[in-house]
PDB file of N, CA and C in Angstrom:
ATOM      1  N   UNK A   1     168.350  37.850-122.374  1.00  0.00           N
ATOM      2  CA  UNK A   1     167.435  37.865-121.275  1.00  0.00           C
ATOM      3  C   UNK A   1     166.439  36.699-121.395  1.00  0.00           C
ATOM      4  N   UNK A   2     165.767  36.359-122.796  1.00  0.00           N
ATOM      5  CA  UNK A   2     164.814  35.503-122.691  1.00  0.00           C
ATOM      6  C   UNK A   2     165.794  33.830-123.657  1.00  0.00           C
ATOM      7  N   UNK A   3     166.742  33.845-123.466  1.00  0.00           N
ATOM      8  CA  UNK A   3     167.557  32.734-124.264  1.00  0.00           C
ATOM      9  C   UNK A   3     167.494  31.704-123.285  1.00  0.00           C
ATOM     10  N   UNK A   4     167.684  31.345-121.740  1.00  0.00           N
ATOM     11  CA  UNK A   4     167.165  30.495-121.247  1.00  0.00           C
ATOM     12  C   UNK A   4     165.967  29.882-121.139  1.00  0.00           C
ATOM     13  N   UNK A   5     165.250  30.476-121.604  1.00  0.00           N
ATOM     14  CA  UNK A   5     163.530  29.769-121.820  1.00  0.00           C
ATOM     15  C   UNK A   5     163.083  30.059-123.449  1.00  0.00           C
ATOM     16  N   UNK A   6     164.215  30.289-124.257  1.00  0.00           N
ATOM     17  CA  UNK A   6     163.804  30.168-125.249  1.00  0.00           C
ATOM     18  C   UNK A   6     162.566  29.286-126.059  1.00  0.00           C
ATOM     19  N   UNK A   7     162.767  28.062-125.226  1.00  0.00           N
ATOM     20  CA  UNK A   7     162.164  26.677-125.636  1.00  0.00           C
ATOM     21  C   UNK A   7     160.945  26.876-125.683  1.00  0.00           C
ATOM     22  N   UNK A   8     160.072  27.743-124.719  1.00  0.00           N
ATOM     23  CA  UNK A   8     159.200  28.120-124.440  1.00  0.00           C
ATOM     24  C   UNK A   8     158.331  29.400-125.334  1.00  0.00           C
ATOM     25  N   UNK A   9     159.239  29.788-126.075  1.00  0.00           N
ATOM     26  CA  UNK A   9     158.985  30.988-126.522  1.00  0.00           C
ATOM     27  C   UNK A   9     158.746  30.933-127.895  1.00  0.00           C
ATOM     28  N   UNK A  10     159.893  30.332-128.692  1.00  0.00           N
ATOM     29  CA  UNK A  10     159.530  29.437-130.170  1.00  0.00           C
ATOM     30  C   UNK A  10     158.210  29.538-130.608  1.00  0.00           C
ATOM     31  N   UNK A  11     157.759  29.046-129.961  1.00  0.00           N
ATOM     32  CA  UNK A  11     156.654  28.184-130.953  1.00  0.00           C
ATOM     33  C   UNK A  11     155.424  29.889-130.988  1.00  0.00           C
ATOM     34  N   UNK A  12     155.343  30.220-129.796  1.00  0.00           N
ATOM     35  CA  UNK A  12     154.283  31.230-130.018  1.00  0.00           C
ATOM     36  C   UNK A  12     155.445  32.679-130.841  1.00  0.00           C
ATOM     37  N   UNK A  13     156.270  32.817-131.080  1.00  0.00           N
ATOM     38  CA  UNK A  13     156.849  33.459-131.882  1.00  0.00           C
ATOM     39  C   UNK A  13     156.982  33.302-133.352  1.00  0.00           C
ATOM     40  N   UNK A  14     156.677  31.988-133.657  1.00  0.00           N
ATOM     41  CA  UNK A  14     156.547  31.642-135.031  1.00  0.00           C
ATOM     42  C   UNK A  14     155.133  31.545-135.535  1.00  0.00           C
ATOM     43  N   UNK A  15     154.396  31.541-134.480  1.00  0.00           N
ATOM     44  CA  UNK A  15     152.990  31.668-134.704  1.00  0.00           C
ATOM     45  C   UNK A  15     152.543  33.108-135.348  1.00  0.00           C
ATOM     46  N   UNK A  16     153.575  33.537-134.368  1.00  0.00           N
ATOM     47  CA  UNK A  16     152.997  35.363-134.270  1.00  0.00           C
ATOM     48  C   UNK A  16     153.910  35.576-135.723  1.00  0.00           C
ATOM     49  N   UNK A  17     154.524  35.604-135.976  1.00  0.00           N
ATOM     50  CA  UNK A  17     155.349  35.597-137.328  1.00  0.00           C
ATOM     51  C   UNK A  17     154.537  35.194-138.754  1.00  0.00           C
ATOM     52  N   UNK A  18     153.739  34.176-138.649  1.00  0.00           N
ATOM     53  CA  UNK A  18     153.159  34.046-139.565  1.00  0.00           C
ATOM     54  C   UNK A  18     151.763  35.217-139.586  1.00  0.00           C
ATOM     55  N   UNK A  19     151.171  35.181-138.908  1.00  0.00           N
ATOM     56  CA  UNK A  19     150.173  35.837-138.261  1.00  0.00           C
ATOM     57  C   UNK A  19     150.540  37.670-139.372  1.00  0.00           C
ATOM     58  N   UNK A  20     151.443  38.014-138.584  1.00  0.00           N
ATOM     59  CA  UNK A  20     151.891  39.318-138.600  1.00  0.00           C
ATOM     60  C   UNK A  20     152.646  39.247-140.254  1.00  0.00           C
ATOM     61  N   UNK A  21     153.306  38.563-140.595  1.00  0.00           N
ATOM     62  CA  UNK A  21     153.960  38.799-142.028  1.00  0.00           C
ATOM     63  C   UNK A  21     153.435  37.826-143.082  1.00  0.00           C
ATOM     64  N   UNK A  22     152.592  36.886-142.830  1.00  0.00           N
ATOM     65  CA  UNK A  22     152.121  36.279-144.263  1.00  0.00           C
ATOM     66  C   UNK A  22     150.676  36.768-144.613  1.00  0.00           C
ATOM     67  N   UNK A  23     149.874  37.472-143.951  1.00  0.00           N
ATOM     68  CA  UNK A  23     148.918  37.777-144.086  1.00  0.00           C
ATOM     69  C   UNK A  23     148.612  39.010-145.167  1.00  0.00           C
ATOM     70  N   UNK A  24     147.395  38.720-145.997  1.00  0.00           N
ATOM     71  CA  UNK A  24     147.918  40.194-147.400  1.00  0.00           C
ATOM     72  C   UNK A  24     147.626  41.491-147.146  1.00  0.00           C
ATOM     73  N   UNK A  25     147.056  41.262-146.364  1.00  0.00           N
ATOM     74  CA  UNK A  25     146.708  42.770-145.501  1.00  0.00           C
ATOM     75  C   UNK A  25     147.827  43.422-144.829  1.00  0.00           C
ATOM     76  N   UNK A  26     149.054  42.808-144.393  1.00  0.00           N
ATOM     77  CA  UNK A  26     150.108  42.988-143.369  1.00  0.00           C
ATOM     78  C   UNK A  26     150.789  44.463-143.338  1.00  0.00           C
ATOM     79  N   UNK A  27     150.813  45.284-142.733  1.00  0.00           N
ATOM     80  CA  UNK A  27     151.641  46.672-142.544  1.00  0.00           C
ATOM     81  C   UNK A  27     153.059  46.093-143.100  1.00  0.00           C
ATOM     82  N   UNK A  28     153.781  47.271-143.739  1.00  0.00           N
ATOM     83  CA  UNK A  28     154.889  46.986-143.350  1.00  0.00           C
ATOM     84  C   UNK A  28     155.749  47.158-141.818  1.00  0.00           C
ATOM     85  N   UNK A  29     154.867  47.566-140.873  1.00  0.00           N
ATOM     86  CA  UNK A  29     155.375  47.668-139.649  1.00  0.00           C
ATOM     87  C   UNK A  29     155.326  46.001-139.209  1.00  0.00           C
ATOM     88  N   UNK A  30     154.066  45.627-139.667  1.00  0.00           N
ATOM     89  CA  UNK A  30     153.584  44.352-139.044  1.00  0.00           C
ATOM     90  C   UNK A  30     154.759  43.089-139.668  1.00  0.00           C
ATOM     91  N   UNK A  31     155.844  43.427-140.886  1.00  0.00           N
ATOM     92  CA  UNK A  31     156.304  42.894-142.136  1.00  0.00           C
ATOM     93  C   UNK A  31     157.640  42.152-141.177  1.00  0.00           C
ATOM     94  N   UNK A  32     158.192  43.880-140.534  1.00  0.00           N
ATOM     95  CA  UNK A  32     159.473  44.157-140.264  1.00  0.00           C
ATOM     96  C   UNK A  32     159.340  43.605-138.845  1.00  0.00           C
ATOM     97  N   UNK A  33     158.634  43.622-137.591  1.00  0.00           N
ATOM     98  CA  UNK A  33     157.989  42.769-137.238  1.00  0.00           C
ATOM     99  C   UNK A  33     158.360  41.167-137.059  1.00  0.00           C
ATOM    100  N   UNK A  34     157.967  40.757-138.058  1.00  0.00           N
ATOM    101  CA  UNK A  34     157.594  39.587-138.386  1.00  0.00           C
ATOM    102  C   UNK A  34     159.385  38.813-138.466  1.00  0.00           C
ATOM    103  N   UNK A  35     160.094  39.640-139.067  1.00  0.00           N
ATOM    104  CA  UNK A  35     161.630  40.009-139.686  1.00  0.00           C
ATOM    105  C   UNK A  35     162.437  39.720-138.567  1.00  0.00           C
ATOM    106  N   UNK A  36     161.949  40.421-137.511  1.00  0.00           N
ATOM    107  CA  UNK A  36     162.728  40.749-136.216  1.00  0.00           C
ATOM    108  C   UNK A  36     162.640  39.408-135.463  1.00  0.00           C
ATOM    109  N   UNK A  37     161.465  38.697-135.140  1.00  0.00           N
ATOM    110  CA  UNK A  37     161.176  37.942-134.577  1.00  0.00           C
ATOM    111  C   UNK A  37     161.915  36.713-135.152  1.00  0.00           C
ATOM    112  N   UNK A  38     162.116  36.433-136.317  1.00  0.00           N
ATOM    113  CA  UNK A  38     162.950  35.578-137.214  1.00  0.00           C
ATOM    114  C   UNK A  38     164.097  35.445-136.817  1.00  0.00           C
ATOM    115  N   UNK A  39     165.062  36.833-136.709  1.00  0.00           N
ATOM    116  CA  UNK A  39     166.158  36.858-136.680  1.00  0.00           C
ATOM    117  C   UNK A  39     166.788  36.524-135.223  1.00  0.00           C
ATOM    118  N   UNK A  40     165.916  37.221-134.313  1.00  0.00           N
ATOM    119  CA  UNK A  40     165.955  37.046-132.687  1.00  0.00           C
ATOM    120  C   UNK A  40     166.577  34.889-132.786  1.00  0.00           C
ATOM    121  N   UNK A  41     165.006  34.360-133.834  1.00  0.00           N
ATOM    122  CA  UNK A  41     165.033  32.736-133.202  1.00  0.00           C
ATOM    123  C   UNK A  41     166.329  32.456-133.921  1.00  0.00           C
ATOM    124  N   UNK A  42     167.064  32.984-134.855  1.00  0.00           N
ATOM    125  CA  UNK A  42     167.965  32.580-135.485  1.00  0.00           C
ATOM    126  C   UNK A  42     169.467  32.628-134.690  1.00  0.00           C
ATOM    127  N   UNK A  43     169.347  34.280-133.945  1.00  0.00           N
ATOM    128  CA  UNK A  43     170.499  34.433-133.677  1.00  0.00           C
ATOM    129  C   UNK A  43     170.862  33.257-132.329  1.00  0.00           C
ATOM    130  N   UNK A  44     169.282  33.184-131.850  1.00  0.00           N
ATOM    131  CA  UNK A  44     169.212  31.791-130.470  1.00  0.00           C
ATOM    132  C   UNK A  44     169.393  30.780-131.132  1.00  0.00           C
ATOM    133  N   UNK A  45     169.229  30.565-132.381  1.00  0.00           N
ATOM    134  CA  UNK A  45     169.523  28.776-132.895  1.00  0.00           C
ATOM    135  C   UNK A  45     171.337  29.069-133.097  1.00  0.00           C
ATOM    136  N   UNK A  46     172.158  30.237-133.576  1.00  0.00           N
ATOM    137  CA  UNK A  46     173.487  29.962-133.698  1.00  0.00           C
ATOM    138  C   UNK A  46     174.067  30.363-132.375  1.00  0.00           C
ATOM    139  N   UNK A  47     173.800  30.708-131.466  1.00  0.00           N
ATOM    140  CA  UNK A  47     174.633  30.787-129.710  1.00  0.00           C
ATOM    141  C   UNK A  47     174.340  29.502-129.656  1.00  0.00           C
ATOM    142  N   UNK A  48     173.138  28.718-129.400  1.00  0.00           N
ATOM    143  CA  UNK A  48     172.888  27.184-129.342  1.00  0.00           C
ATOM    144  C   UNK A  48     174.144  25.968-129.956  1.00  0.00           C
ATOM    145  N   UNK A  49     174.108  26.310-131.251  1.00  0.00           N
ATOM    146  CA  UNK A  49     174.829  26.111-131.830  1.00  0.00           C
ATOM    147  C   UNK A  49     176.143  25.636-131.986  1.00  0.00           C
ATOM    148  N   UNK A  50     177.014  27.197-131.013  1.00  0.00           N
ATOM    149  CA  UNK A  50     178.132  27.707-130.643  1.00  0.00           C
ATOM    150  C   UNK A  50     178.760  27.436-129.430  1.00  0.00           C
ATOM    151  N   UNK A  51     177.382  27.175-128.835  1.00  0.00           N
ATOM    152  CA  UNK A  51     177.566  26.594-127.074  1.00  0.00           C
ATOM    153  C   UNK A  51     177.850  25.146-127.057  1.00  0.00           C
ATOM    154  N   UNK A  52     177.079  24.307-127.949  1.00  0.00           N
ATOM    155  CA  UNK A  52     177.091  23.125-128.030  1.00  0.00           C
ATOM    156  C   UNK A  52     178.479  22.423-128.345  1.00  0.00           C
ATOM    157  N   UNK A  53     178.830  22.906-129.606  1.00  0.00           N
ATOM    158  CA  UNK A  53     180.340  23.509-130.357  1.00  0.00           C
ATOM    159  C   UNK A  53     181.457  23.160-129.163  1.00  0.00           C
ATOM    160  N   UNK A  54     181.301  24.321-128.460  1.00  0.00           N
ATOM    161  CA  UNK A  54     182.145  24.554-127.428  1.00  0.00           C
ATOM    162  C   UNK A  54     182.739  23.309-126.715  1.00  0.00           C
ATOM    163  N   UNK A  55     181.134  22.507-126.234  1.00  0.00           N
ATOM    164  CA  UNK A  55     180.920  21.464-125.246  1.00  0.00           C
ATOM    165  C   UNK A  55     181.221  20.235-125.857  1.00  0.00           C
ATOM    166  N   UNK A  56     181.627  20.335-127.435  1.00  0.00           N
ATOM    167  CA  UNK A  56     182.020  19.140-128.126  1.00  0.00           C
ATOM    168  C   UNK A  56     183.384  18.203-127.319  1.00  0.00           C
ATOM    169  N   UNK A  57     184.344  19.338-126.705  1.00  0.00           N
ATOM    170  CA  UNK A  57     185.493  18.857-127.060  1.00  0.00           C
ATOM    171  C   UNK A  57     185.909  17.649-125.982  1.00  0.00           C
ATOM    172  N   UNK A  58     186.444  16.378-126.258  1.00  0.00           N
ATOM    173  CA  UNK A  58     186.210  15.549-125.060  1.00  0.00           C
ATOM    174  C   UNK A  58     187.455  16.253-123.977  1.00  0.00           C
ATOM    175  N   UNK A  59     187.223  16.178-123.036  1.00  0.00           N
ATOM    176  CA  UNK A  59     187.852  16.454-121.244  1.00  0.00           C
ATOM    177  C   UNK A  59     188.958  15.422-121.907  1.00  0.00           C
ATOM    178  N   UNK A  60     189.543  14.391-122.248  1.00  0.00           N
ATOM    179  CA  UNK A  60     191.197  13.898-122.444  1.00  0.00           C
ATOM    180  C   UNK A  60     191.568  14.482-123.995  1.00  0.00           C
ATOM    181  N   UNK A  61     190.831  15.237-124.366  1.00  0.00           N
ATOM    182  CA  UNK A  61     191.444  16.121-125.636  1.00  0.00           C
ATOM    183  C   UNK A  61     192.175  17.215-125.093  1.00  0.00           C
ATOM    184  N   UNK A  62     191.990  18.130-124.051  1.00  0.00           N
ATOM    185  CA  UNK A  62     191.865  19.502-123.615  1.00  0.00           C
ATOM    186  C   UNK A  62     193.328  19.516-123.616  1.00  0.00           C
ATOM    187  N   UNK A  63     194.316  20.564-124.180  1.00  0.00           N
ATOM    188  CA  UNK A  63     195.163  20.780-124.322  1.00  0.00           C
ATOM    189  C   UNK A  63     196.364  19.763-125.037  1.00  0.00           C
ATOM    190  N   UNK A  64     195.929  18.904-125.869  1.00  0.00           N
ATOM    191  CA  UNK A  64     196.571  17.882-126.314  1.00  0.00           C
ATOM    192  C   UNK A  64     196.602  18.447-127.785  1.00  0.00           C
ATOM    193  N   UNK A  65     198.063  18.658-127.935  1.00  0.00           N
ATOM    194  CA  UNK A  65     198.498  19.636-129.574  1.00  0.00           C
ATOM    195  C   UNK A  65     197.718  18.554-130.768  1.00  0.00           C
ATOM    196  N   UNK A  66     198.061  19.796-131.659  1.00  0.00           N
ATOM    197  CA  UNK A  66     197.370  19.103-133.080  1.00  0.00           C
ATOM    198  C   UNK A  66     198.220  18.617-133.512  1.00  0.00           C
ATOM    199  N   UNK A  67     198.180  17.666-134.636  1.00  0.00           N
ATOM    200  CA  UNK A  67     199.056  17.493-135.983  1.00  0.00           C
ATOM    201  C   UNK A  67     198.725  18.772-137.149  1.00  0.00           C
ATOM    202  N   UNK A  68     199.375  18.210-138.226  1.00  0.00           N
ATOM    203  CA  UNK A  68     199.377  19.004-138.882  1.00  0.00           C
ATOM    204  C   UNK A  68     197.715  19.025-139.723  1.00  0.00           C
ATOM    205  N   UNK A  69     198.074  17.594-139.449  1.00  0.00           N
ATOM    206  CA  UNK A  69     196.625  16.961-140.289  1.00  0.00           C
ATOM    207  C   UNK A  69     195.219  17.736-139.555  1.00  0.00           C
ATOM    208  N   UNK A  70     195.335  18.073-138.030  1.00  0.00           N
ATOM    209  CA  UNK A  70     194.132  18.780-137.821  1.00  0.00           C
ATOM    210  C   UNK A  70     193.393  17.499-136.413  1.00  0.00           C
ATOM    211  N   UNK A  71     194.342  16.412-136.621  1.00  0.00           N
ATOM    212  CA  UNK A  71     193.654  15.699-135.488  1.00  0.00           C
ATOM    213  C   UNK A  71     195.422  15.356-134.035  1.00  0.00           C
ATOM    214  N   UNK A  72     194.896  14.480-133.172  1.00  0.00           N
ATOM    215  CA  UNK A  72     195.973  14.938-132.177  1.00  0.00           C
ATOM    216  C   UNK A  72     197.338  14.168-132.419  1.00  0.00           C
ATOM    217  N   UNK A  73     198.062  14.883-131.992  1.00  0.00           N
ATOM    218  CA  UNK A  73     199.976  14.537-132.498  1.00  0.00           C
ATOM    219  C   UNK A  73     199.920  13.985-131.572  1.00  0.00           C
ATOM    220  N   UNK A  74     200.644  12.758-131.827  1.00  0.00           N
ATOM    221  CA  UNK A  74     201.504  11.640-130.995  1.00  0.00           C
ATOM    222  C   UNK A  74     202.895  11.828-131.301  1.00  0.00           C
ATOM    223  N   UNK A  75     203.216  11.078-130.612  1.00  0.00           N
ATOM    224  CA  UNK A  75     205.087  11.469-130.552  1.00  0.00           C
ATOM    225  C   UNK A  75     205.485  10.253-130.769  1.00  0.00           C
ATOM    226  N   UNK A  76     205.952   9.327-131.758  1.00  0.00           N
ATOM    227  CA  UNK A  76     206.751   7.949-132.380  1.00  0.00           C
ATOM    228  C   UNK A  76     207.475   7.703-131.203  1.00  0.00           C
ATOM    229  N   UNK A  77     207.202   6.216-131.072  1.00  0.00           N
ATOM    230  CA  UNK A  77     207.867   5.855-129.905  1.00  0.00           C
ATOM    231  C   UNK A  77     209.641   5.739-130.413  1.00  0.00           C
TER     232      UNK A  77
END
């Protein structure tokens, strides 16, 4: 829901993260918290990631077989 404006969201989430879990006073509510908010920016940095990934592949690659080697088979003239 909020992964399109992620960009926006970062920075006051890591704020609040420190805020809420480095502080020595911190709940462990405030801990786990802190945990969640981490994992949320993480799981948005690997879809990012994964999307990008995706968008690697060049448009005259797209369906052009492999070799064995892992890059594209040509056929010996």
């Amino acid at each position: 829901m909020y992964y399109p404006v992620r960009q926006h969201l970062v920075q006051h989430m890591v704020t609040s993260m420190q805020r809420l879990g480095l502080s020595s006073n911190a709940t462990i509510e405030q801990r786990k918290l802190a945990v969640d908010l981490a994992e949320v920016i993480i799981k948005w940095e690997f879809q990012r990631v994964s999307q990008g990934a995706q968008n690697l592949t060049p448009p005259n690659m797209v369906g052009v077989p492999e070799s064995k080697s892992g890059g594209p088979k040509f056929d010996s003239p």
